[in-house]
C-alpha atoms as a PDB file:
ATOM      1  CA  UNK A   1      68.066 101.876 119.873  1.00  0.00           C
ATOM      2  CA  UNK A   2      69.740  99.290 117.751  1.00  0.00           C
ATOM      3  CA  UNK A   3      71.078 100.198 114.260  1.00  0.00           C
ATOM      4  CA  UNK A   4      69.577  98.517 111.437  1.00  0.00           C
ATOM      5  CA  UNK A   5      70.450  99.034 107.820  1.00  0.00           C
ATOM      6  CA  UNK A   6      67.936  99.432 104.683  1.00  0.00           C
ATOM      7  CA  UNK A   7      66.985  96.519 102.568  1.00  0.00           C
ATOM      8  CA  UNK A   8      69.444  98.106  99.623  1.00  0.00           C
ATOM      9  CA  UNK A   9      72.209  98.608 101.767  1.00  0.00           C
ATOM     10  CA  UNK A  10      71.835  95.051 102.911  1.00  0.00           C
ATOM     11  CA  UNK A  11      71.116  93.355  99.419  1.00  0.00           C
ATOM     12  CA  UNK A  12      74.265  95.600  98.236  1.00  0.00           C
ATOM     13  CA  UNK A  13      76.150  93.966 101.013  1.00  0.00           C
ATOM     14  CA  UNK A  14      75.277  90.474 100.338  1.00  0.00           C
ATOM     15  CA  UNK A  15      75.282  90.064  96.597  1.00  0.00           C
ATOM     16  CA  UNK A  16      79.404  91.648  97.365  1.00  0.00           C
ATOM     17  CA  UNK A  17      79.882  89.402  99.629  1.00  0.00           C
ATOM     18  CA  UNK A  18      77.904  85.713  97.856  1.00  0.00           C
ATOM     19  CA  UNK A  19      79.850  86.755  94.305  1.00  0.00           C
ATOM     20  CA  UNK A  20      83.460  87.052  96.352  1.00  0.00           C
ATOM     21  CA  UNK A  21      82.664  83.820  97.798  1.00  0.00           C
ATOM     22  CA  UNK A  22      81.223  82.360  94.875  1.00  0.00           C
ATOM     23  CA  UNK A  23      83.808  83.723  92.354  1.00  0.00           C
ATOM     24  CA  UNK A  24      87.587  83.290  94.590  1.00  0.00           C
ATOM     25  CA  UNK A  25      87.701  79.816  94.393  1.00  0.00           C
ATOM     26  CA  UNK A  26      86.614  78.922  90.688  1.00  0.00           C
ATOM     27  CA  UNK A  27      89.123  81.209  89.734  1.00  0.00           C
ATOM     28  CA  UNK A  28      91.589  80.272  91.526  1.00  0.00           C
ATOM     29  CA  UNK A  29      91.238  76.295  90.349  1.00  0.00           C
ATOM     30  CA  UNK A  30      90.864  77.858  86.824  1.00  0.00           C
ATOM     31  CA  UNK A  31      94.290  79.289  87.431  1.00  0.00           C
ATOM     32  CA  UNK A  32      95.839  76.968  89.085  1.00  0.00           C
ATOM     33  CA  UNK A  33      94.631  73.529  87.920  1.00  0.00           C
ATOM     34  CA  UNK A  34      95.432  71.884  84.744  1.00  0.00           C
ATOM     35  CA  UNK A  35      92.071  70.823  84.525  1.00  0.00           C
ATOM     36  CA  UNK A  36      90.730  74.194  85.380  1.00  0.00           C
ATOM     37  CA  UNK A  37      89.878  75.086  81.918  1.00  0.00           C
ATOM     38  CA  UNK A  38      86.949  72.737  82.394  1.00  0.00           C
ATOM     39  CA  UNK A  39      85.429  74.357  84.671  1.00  0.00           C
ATOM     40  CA  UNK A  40      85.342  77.268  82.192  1.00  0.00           C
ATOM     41  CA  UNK A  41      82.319  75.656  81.017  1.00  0.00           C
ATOM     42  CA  UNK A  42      80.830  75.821  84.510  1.00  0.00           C
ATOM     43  CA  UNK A  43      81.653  79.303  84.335  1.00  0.00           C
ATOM     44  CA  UNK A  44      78.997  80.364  82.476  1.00  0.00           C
ATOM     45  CA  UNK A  45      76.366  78.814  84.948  1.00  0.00           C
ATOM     46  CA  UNK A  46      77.682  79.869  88.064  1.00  0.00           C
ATOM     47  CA  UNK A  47      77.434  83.267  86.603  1.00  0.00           C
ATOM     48  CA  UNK A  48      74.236  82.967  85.028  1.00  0.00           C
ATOM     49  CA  UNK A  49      73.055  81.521  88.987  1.00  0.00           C
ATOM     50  CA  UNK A  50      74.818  85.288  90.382  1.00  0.00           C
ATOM     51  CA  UNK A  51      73.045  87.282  88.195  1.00  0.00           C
ATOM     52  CA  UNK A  52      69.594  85.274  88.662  1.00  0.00           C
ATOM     53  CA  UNK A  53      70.311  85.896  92.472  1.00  0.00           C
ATOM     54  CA  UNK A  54      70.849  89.341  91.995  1.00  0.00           C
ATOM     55  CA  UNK A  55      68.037  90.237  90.198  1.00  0.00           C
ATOM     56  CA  UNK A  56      66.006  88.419  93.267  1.00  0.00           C
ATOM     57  CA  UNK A  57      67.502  90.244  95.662  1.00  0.00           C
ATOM     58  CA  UNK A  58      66.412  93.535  93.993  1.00  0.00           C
ATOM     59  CA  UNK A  59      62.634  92.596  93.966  1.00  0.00           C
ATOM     60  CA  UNK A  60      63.897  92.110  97.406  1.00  0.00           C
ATOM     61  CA  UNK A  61      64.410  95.076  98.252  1.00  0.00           C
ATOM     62  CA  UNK A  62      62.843  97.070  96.296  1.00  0.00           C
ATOM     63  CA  UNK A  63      59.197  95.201  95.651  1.00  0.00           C
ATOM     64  CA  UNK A  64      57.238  96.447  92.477  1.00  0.00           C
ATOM     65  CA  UNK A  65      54.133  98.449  93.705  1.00  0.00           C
ATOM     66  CA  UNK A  66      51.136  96.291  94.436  1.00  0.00           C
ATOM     67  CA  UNK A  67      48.075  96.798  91.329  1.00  0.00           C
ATOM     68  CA  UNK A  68      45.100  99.148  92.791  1.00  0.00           C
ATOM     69  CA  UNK A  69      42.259  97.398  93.788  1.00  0.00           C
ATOM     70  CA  UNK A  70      39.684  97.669  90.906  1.00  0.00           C
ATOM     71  CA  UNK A  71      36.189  98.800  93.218  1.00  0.00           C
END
């Protein structure tokens, strides 16, 4: 029998995991770098990417019900 986990669990898991990944290091060069305060502007689209991601990974996991067949 081999454990397997639900498609929320796993989507829950993942987005975690890509915005840690994704997040950590522009923040640390905007804290760090003198020229970190340019990537401020990147900010914005990095984000925008996350939450574009996310909202794929929900239809992911959770797929809208299919339309009845009209017969």
């Amino acid at each position: 029998m081999t454990p397997t986990m639900s498609r929320p669990v796993m989507v829950t898991l993942f987005g975690v995991i890509a915005a840690f990944v994704v997040l950590t290091p522009l923040i640390w060069l905007i804290n760090t770098r003198d020229w970190g305060i340019f990537l401020m502007l990147l900010a914005t689209f990095v984000i925008y990417g996350l939450i574009h991601a996310g909202r794929r990974l929900a239809e992911w996991a959770d797929p809208p019900p299919s339309p009845p067949d009209d017969e």
